[in-house]
N, C-alpha and C. Protein backbone atom coordinates (compact mmCIF):
# COMPACT_ATOMS: atom_id res chain seq x y z
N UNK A 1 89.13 1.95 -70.81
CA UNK A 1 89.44 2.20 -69.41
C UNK A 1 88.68 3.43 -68.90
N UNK A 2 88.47 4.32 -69.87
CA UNK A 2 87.98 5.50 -69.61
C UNK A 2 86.69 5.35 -69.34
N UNK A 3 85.65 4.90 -70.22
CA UNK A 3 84.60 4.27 -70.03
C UNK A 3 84.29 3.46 -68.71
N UNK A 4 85.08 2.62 -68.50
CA UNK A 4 84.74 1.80 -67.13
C UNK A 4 84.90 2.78 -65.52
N UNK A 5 85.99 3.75 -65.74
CA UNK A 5 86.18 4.62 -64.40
C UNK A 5 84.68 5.40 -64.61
N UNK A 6 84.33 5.98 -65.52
CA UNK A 6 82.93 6.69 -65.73
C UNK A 6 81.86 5.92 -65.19
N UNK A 7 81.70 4.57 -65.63
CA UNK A 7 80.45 3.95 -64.87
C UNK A 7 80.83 3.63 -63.52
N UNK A 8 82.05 3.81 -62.83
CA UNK A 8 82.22 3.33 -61.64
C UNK A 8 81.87 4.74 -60.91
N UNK A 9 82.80 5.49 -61.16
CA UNK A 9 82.07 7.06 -60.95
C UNK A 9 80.36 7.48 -60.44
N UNK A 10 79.92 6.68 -61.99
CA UNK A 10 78.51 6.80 -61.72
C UNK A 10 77.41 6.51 -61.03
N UNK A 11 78.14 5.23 -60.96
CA UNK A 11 77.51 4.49 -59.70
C UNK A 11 78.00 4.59 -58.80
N UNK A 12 79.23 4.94 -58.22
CA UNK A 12 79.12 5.44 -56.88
C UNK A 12 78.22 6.51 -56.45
N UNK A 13 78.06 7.53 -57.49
CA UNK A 13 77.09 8.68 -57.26
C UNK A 13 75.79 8.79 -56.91
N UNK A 14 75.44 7.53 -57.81
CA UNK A 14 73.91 7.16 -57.86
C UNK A 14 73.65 6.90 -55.98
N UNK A 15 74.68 5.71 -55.48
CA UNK A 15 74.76 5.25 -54.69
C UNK A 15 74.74 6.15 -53.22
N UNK A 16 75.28 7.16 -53.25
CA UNK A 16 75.97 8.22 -52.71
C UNK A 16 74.37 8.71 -52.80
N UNK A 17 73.64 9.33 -53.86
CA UNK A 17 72.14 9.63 -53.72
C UNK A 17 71.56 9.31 -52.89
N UNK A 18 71.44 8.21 -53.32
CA UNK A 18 70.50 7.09 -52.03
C UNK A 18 70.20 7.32 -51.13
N UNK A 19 71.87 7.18 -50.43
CA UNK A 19 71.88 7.19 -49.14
C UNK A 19 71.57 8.69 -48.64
N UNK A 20 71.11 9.44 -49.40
CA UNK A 20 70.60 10.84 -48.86
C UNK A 20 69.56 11.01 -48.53
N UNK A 21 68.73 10.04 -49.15
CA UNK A 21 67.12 9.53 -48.44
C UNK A 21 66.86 9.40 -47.58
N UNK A 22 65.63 8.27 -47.32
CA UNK A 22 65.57 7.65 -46.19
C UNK A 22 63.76 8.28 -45.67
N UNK A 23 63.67 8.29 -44.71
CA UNK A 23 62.18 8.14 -44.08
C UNK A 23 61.87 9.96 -43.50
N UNK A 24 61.01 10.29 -44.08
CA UNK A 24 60.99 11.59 -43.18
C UNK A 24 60.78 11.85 -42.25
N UNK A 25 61.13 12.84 -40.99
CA UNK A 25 60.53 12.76 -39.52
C UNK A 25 58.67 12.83 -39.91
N UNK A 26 58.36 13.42 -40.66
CA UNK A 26 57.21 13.60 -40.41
C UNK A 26 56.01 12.62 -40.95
N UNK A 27 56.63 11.49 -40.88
CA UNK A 27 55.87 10.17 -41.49
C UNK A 27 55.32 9.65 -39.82
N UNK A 28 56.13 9.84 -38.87
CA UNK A 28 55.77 9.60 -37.66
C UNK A 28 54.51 11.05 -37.14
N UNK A 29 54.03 11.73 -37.40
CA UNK A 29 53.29 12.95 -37.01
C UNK A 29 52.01 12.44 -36.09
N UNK A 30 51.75 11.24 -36.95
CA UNK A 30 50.38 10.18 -35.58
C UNK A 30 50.83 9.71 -34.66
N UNK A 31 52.15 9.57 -34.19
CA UNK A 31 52.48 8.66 -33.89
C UNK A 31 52.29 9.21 -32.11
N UNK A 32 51.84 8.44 -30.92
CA UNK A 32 51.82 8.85 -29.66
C UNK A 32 52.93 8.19 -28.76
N UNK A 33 53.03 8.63 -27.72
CA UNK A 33 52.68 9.84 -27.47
C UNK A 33 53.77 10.97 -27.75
N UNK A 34 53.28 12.09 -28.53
CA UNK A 34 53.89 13.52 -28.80
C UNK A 34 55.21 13.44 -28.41
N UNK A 35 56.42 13.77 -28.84
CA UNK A 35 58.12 14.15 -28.33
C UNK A 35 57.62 15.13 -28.28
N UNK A 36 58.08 16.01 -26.92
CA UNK A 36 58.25 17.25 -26.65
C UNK A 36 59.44 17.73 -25.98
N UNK A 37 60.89 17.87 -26.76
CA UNK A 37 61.87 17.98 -26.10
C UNK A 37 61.68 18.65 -25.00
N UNK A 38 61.29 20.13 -24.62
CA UNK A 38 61.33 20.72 -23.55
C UNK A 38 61.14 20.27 -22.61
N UNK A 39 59.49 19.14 -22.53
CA UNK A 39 59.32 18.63 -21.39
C UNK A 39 59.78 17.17 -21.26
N UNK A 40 60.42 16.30 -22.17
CA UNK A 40 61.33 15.26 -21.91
C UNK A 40 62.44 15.34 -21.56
N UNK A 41 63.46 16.36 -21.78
CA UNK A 41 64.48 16.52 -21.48
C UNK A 41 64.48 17.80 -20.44
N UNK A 42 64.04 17.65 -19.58
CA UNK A 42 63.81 18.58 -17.84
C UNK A 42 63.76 17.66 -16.80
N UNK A 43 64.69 17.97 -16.22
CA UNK A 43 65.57 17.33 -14.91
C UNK A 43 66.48 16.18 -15.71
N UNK A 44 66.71 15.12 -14.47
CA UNK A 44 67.60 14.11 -15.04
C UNK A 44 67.11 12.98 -15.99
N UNK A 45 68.10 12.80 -16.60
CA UNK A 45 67.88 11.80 -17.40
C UNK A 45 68.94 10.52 -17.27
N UNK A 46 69.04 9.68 -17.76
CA UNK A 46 69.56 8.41 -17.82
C UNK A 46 69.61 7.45 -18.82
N UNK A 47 70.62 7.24 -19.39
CA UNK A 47 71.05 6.75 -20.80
C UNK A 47 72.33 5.54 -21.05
N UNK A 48 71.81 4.26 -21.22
CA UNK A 48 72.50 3.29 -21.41
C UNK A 48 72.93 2.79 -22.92
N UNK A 49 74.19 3.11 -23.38
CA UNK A 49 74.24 2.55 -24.83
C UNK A 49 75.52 1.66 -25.14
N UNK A 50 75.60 1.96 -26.30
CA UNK A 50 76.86 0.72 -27.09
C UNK A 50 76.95 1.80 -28.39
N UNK A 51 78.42 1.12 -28.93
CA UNK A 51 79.05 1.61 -29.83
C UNK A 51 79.25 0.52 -30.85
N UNK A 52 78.79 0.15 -32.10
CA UNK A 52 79.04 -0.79 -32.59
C UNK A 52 79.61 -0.59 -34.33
N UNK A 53 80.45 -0.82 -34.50
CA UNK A 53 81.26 -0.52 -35.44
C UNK A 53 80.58 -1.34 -36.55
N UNK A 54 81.05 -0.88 -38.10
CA UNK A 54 80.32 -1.53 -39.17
C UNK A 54 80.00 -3.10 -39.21
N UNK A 55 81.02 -3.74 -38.99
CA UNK A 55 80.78 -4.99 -38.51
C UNK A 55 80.00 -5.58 -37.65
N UNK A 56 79.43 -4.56 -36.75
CA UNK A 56 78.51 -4.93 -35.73
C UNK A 56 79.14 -5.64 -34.28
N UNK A 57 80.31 -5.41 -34.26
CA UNK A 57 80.77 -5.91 -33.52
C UNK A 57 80.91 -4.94 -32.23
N UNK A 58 80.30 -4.82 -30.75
CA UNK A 58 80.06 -4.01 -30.20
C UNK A 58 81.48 -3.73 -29.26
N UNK A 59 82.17 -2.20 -30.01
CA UNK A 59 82.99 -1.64 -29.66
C UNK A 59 83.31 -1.37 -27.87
N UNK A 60 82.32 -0.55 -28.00
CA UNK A 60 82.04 0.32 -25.90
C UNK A 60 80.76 0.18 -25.81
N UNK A 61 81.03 0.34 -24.63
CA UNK A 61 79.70 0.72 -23.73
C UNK A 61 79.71 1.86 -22.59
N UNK A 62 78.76 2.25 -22.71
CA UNK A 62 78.49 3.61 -21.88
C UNK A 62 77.20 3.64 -20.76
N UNK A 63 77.50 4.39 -20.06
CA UNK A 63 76.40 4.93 -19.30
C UNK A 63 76.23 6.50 -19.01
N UNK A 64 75.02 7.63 -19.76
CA UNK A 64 74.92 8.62 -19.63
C UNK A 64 74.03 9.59 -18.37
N UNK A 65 74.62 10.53 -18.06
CA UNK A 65 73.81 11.20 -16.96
C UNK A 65 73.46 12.33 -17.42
N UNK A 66 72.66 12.98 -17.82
CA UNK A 66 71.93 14.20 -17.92
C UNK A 66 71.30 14.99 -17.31
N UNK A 67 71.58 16.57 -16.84
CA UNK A 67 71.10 17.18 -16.23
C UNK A 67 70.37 18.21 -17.21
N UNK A 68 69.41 17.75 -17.38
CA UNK A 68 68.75 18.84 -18.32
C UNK A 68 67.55 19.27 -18.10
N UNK A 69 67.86 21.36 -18.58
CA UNK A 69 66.85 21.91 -18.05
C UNK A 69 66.72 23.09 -19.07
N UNK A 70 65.10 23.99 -18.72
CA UNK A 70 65.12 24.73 -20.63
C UNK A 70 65.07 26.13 -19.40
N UNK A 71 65.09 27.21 -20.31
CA UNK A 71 64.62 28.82 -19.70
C UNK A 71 63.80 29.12 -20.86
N UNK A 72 62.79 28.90 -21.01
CA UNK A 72 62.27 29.75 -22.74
C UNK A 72 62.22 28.38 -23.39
N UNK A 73 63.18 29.11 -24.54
CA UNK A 73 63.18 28.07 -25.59
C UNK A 73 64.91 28.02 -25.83
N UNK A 74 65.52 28.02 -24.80
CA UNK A 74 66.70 27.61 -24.96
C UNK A 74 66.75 26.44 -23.83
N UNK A 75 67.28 25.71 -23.91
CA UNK A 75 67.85 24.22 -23.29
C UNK A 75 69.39 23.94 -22.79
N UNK A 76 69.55 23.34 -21.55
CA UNK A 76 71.28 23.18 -21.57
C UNK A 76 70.58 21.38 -21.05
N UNK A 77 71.44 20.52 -21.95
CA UNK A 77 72.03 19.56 -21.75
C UNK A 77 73.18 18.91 -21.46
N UNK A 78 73.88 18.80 -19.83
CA UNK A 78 74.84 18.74 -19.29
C UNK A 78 74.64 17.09 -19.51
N UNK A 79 75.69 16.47 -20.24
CA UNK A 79 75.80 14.87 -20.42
C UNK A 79 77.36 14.66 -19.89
N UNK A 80 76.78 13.69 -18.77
CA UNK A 80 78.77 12.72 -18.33
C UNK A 80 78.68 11.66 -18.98
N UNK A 81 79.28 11.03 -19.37
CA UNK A 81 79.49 9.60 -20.08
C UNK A 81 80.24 9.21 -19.04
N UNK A 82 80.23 7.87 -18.52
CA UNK A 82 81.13 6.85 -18.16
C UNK A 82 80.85 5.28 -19.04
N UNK A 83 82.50 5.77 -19.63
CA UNK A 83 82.93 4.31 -20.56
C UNK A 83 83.11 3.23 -20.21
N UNK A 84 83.00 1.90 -20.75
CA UNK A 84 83.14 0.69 -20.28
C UNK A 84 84.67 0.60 -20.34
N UNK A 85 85.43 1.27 -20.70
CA UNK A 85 86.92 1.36 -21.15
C UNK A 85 87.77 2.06 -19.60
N UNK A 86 86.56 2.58 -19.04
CA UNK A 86 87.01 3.51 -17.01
C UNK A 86 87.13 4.88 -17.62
N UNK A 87 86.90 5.33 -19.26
CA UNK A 87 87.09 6.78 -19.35
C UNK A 87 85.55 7.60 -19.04
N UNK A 88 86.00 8.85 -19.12
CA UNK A 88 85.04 9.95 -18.70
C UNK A 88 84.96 11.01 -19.68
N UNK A 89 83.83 11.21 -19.86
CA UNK A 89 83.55 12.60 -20.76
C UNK A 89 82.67 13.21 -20.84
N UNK A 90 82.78 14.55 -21.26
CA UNK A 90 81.14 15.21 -20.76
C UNK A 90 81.58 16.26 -22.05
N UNK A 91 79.90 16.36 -22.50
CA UNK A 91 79.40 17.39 -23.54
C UNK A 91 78.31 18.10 -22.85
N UNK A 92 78.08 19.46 -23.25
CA UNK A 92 77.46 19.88 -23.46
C UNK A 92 76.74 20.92 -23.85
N UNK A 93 75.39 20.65 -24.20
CA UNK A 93 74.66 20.61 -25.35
C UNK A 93 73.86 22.30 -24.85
N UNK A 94 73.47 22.96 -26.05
CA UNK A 94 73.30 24.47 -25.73
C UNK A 94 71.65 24.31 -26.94
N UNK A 95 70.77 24.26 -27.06
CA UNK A 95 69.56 23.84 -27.70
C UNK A 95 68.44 24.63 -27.77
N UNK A 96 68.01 25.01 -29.05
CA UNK A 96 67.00 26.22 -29.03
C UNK A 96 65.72 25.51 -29.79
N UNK A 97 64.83 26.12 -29.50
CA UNK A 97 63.36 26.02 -30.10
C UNK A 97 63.20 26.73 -31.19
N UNK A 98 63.24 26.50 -32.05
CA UNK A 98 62.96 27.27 -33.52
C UNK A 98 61.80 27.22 -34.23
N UNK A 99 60.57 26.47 -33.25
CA UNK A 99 58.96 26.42 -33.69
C UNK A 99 58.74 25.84 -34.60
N UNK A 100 57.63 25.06 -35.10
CA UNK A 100 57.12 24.09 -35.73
C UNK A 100 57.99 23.18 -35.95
N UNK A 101 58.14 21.95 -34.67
CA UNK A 101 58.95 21.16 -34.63
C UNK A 101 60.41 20.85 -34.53
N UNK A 102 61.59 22.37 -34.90
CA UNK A 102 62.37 22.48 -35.24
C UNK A 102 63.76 22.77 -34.35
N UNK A 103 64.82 22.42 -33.99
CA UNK A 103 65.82 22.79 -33.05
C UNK A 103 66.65 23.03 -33.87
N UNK A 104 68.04 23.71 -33.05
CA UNK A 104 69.26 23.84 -33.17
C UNK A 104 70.21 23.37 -31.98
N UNK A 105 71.17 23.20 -32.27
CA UNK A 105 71.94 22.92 -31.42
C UNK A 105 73.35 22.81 -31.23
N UNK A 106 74.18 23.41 -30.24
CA UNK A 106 75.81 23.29 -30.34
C UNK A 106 76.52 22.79 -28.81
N UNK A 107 77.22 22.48 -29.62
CA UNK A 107 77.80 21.36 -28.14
C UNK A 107 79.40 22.19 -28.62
N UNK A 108 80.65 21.79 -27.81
CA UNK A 108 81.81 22.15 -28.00
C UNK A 108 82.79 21.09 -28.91
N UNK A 109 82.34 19.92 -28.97
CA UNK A 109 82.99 18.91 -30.08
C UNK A 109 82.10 19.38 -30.98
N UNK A 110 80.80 19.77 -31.34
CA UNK A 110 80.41 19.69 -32.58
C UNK A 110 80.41 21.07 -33.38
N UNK A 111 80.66 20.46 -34.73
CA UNK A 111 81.16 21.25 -35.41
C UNK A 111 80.33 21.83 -36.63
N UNK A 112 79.67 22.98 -36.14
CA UNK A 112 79.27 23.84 -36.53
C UNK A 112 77.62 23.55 -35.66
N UNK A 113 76.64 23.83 -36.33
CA UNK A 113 75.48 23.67 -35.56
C UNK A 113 74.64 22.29 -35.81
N UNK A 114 73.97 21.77 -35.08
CA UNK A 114 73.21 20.61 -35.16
C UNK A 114 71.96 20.94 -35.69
N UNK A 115 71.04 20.41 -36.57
CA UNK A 115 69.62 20.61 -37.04
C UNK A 115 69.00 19.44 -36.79
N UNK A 116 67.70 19.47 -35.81
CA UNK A 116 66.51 18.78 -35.57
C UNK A 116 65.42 18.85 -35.81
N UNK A 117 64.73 18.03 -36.04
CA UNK A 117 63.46 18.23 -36.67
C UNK A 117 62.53 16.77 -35.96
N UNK A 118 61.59 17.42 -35.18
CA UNK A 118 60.69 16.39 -34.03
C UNK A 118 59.00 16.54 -34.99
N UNK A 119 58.48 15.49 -34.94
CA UNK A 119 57.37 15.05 -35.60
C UNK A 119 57.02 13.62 -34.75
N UNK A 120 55.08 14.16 -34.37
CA UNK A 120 54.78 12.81 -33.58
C UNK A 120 55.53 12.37 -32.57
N UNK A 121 56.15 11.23 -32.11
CA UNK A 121 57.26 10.61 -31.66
C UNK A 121 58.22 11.12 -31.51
N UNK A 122 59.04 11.17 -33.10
CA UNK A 122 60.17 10.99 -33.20
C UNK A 122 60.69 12.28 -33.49
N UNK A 123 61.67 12.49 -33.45
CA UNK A 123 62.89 13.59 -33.75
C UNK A 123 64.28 13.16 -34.57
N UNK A 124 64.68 13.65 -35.46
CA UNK A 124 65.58 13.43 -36.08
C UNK A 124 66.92 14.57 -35.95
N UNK A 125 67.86 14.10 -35.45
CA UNK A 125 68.81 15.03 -35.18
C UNK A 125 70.25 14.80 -36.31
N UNK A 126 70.47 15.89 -36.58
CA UNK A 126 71.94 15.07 -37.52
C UNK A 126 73.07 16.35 -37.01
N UNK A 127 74.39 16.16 -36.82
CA UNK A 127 74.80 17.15 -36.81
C UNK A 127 76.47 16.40 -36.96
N UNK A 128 77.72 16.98 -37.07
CA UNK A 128 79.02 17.09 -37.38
C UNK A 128 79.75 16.45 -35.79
N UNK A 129 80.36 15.80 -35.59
CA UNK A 129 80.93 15.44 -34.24
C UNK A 129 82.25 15.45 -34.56
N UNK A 130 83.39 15.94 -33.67
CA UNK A 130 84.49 16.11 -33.50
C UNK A 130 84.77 14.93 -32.84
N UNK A 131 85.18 13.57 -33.23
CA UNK A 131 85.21 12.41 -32.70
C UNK A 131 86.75 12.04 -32.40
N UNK A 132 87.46 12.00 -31.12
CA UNK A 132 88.64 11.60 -31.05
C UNK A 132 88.86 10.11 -30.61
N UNK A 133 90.19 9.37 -31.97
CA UNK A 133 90.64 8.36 -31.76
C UNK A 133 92.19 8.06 -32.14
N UNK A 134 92.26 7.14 -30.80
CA UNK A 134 93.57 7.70 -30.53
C UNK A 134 94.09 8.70 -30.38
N UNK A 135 95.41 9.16 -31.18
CA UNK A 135 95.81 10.87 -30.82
C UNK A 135 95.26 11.64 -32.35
N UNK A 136 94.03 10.96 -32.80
CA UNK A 136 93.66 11.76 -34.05
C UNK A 136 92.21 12.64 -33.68
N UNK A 137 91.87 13.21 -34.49
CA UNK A 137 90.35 13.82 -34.27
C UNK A 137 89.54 13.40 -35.66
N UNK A 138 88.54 12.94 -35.73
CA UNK A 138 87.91 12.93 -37.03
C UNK A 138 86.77 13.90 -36.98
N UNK A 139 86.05 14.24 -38.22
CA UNK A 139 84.94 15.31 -37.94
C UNK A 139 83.96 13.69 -38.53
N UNK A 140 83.05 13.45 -37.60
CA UNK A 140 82.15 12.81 -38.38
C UNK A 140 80.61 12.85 -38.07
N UNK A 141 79.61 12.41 -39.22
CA UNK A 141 78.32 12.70 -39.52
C UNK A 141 77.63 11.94 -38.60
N UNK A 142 76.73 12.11 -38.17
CA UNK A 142 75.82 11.81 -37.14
C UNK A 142 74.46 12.00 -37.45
N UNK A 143 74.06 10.78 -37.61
CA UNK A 143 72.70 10.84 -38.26
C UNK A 143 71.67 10.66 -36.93
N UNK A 144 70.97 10.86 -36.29
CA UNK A 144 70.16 10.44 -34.55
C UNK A 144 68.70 10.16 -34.71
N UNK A 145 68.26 9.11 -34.77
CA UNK A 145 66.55 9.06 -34.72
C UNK A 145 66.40 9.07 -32.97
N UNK A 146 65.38 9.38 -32.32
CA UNK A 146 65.35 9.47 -30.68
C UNK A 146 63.28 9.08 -31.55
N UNK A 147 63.26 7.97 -30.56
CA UNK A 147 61.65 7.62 -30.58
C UNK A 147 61.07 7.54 -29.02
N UNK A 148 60.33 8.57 -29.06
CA UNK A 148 59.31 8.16 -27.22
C UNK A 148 58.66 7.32 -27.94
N UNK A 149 58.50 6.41 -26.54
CA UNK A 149 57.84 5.25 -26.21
C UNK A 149 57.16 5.50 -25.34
N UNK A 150 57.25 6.14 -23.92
CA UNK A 150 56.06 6.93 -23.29
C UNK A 150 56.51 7.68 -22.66
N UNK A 151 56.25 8.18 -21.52
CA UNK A 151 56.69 9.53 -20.99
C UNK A 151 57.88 9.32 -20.32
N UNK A 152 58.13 8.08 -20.05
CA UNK A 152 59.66 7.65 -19.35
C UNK A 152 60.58 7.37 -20.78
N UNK A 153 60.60 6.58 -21.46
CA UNK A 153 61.30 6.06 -22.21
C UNK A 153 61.43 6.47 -23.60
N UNK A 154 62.94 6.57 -23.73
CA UNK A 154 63.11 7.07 -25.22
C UNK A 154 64.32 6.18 -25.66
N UNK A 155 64.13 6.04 -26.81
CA UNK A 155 64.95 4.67 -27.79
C UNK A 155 65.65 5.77 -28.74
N UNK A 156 67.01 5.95 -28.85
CA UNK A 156 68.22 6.83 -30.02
C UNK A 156 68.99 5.60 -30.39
N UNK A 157 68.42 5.99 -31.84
CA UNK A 157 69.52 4.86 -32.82
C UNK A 157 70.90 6.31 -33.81
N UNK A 158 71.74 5.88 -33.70
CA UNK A 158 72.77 6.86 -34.54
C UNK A 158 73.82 6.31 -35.37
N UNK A 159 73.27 6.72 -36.44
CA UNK A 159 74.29 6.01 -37.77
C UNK A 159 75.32 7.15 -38.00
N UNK A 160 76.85 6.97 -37.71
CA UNK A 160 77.87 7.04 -38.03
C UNK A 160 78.77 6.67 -39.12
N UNK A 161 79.12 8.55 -40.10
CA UNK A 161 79.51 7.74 -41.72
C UNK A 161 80.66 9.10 -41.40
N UNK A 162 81.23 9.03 -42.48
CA UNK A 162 82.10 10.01 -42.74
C UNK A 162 82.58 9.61 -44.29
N UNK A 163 82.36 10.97 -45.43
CA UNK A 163 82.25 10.84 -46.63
C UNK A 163 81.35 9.97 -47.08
N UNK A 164 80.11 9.82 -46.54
CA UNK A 164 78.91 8.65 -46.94
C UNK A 164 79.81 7.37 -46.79
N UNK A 165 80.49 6.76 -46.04
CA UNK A 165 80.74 5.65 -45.91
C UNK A 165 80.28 5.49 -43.96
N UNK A 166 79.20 4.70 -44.32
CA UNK A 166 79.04 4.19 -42.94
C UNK A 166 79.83 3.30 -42.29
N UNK A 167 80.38 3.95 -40.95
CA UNK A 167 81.19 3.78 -39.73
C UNK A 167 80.79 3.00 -38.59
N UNK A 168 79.45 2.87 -38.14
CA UNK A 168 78.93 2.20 -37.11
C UNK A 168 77.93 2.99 -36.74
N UNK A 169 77.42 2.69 -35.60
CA UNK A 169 75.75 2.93 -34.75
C UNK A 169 76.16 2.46 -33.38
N UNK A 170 75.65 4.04 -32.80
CA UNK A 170 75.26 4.00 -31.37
C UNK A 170 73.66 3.64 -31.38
N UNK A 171 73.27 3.12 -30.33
CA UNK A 171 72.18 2.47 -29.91
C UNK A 171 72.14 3.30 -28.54
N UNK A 172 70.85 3.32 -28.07
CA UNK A 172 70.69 3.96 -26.56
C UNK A 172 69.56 4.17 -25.77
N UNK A 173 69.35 3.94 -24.97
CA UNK A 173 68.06 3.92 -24.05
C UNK A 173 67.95 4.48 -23.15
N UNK A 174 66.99 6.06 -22.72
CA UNK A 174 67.44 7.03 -21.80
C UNK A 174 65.73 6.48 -21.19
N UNK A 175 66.32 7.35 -20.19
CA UNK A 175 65.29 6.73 -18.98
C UNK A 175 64.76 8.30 -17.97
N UNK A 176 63.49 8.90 -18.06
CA UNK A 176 63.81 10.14 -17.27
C UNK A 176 63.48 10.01 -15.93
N UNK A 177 64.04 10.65 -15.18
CA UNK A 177 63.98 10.56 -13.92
C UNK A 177 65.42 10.14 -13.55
N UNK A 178 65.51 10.22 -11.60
CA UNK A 178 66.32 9.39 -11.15
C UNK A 178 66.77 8.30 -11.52
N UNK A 179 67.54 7.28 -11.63
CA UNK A 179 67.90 6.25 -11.82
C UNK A 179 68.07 5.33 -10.31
């Protein structure tokens, strides 16, 4: 018995490894045209997504508004959500430049600081979310790829786990400018 909890152990661990992988931001570094948060995320933005739980079965839907603007190398990202559910919510996001590709970032649900890392295209954001459901709060992991596509359009995929067990994926499509 002892033996068998050990290889189950083990392989969860192995497993648990794994999933610590994955693709580096900086495999995208050719990739055009350039993410440059500062100047993609200045003035409004516009962001249509879904919530889709492990099953894939698509939970909510949202529509985001962003007012975002930098001084330096600090950033405020003012985001409203309106839910397909009639709820409302707004984060926002406080974002620094930390040079050669690199951000930080804190919002008031998230918990502790966010780390980004932009290469080529893409940017990889991961950070802790204070996620409330029902009358509970969960703290959960937030994994964020954001890919420009060109100077209007940016594609965020976000894998949602908590204790390495994946939870679901937001999907999302921001749009800059007016809407």
């Amino acid at each position: 018995m002892k033996s068998i909890l050990c290889r189950m152990l083990s392989a969860w661990g192995l497993a648990a490894l794994a999933g610590c992988g994955g693709v580096p931001v900086d495999r995208y570094v050719a990739q055009k045209p350039a993410l440059d948060l500062k100047q993609y995320f200045n003035g409004p933005v516009t962001g249509w997504g879904m919530f889709q739980d492990r099953g894939g079965e698509v939970i909510k839907r949202f529509v985001v508004r962003i007012d975002a603007r930098w001084e330096g190398d600090t950033g405020t990202l003012d985001e409203r959500f309106e839910w397909s559910d009639g709820t409302r919510t707004r984060r926002v996001w406080t974002l620094r430049y930390l040079g050669d590709g690199r951000y930080s970032g804190r919002a008031d649900d998230v918990i502790g600081e966010a780390a980004g890392e932009a290469s080529g295209n893409a940017l990889r954001w991961r950070y802790v979310l204070a996620l409330p459901v029902g009358d509970k709060v969960y703290n959960v992991d937030f994994d964020d790829w954001m890919y420009l596509i060109d100077d209007r359009v940016m594609l965020n995929r976000s894998a949602m786990s908590k204790f390495g067990i994946h939870l679901g994926e937001v999907t999302l499509s921001f749009t800059r400018g007016a809407p």
